[in-house]
Protein backbone atom coordinates (compact mmCIF):
# COMPACT_ATOMS: atom_id res chain seq x y z
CA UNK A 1 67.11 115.94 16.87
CA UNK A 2 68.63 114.79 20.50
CA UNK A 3 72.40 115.23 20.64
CA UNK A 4 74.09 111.58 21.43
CA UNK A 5 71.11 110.22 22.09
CA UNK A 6 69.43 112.58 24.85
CA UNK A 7 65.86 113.87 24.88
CA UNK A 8 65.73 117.38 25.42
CA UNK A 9 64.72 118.70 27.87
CA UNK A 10 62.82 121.43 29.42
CA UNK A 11 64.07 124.87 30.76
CA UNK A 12 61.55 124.40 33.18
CA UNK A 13 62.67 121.34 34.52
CA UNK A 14 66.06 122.15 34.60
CA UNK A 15 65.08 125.38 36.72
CA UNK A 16 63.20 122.54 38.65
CA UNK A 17 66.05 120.82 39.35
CA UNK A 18 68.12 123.52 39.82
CA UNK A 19 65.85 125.67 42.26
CA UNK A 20 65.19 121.71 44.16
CA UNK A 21 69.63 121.69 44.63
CA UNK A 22 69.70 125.23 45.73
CA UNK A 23 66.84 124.22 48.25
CA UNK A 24 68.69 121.09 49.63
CA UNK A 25 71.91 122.35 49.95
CA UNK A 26 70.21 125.72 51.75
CA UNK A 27 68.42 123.47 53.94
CA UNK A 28 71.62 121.05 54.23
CA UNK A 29 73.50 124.37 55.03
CA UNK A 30 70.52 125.62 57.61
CA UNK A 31 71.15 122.23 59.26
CA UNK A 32 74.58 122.59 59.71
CA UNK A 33 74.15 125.44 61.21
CA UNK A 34 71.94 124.59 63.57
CA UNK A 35 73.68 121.94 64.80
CA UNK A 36 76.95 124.08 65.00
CA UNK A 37 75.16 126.49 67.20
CA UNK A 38 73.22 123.16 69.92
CA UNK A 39 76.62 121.72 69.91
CA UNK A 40 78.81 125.06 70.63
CA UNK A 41 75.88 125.47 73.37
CA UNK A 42 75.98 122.12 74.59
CA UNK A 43 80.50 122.63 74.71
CA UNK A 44 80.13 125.54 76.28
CA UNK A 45 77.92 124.14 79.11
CA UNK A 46 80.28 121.21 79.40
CA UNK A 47 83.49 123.69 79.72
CA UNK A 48 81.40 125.81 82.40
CA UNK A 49 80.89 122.77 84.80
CA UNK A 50 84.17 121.67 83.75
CA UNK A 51 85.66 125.20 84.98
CA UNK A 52 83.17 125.23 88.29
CA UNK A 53 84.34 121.35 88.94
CA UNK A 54 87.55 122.15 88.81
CA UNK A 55 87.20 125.17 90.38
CA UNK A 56 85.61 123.54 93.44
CA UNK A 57 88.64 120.52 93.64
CA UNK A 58 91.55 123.35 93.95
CA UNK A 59 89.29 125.17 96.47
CA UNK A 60 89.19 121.65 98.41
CA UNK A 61 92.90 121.22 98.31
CA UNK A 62 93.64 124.09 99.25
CA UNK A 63 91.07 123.98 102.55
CA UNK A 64 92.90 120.55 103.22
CA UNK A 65 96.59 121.93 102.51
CA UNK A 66 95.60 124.51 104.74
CA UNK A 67 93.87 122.06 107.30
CA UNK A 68 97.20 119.41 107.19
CA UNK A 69 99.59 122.89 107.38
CA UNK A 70 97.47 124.07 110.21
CA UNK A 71 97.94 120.27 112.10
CA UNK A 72 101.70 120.40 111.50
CA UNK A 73 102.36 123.70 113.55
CA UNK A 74 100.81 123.01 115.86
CA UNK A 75 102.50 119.54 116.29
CA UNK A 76 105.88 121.44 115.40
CA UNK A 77 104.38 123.57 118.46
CA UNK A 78 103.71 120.66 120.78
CA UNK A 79 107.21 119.26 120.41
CA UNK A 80 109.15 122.29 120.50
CA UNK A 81 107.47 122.61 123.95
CA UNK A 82 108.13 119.38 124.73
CA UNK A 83 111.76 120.00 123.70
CA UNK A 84 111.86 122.72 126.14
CA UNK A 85 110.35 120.55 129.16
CA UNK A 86 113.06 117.71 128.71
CA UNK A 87 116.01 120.38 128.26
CA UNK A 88 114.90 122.07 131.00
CA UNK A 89 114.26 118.93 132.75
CA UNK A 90 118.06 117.70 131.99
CA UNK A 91 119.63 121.24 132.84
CA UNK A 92 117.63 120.58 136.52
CA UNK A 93 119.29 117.04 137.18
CA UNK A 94 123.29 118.28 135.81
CA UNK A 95 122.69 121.42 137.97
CA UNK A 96 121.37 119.26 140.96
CA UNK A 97 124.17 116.46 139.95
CA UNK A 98 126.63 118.81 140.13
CA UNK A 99 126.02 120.39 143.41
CA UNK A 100 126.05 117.21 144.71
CA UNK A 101 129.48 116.59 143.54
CA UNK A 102 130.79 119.57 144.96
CA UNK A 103 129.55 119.23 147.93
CA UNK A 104 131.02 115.41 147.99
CA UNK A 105 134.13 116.94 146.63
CA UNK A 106 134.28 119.23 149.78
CA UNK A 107 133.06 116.90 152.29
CA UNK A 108 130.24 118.81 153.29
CA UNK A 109 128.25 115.95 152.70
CA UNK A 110 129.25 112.02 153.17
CA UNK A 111 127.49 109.39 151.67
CA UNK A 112 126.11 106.74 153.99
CA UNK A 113 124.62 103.26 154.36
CA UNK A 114 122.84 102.04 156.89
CA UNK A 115 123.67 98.59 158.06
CA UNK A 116 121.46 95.37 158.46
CA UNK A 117 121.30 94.78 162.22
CA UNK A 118 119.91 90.94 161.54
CA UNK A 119 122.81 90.55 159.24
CA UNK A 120 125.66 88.28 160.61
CA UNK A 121 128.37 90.16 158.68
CA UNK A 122 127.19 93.63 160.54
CA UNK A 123 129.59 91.75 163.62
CA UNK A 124 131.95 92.95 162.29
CA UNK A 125 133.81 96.60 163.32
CA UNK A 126 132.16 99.10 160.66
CA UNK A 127 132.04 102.74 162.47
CA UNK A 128 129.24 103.90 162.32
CA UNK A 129 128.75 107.68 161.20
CA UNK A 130 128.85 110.24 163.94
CA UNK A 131 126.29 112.08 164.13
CA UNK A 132 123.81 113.85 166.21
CA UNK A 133 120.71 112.46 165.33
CA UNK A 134 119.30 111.16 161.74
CA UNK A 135 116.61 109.96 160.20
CA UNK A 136 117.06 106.70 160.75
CA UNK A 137 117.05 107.23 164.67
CA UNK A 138 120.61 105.71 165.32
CA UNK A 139 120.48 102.80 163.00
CA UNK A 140 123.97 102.02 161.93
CA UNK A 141 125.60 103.47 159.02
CA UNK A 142 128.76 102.89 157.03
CA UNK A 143 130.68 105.86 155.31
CA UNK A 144 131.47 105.41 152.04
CA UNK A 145 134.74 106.61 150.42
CA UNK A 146 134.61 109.85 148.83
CA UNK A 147 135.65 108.04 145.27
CA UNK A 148 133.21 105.22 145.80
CA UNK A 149 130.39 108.19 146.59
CA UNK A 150 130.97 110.09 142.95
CA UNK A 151 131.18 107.26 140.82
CA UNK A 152 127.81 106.06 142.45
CA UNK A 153 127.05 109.79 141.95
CA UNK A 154 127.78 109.26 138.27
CA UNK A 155 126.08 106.21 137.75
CA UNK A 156 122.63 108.09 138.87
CA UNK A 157 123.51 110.76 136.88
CA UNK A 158 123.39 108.56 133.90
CA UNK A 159 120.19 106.93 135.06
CA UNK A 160 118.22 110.38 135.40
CA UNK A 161 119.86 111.25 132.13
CA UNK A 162 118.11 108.02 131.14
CA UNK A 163 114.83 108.59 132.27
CA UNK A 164 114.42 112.31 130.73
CA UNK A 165 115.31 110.75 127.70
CA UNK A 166 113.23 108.39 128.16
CA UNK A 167 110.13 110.88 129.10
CA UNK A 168 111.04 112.80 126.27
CA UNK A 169 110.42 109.85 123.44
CA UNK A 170 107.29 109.18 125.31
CA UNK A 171 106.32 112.67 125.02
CA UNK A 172 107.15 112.85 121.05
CA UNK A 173 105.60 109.38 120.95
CA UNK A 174 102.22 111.00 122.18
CA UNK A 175 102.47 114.29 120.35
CA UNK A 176 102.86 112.17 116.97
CA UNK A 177 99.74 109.87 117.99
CA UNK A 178 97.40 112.82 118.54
């Protein structure tokens, strides 16, 4: 007589049943395991080209860090040259300014003008510079005072000063645009 209302049932099929459960979860498990094993595969192919991609990007950077270090020598190069030209430039004029000075200071040299010979104020009694001979063949010349010479002097000094500076930003203008 069935027990609350059940048929009984066979031993067979419940080793049917039983042996079919063992076979789907085997399979199930089989599965599982395969695809564990295509996708490990398939992440460790990904994390290779990962590693070779990235590989490759910090082997560019460096070739351009090296490339952009490489460019900035040799423009620190260029201007530290061009440094030297314009100081050495600058110690030429103060030397040459200088001597000039002196040699205003001591009178071994006068500073001159010559005269207009057209002009209606040359009527006037300016001596002329003695002299020997001259470039200018006898023209006549004014002396100027010694004081009047060294700030005219000075006022070229300033203007070569001026134009090696000037040169010089010209030159680190350049060197930049290259």
């Amino acid at each position: 007589m069935p027990v609350f209302g059940l048929m009984p049932v066979s031993c067979r099929a419940i080793g049917l049943v039983v042996f079919l459960a063992v076979l789907t979860g085997s399979s199930a498990a089989l599965a599982w395991h395969f695809q564990d094993w295509r996708y490990g595969r398939q992440l460790a192919e990904q994390a290779r080209v990962h590693t070779e991609t990235l590989s490759r990007l910090a082997l560019a950077a460096a070739t351009q860090q090296e490339a952009e270090q490489d460019k900035r020598l040799a423009l620190e190069q260029r201007l530290s040259t061009s440094e030297q030209t314009h100081y050495r430039a600058l110690s030429d004029a103060e030397r040459d300014q200088g001597r000039l000075r002196d040699r205003l200071a001591t009178a071994d040299v006068r500073l001159s003008v010559l005269l207009d010979a057209h002009d209606a104020a040359s009527t006037c009694a300016v001596p002329a510079a003695s002299g020997a001979g001259g470039m200018d063949h006898g023209a006549p010349r004014a002396r100027l005072d010694p004081a009047h010479a060294q700030r005219i002097i000075a006022i070229t000094d300033a203007g070569d000063r001026g134009l090696i500076a000037l040169q010089a930003c010209q030159a680190y203008v350049r060197a930049l645009a290259r």
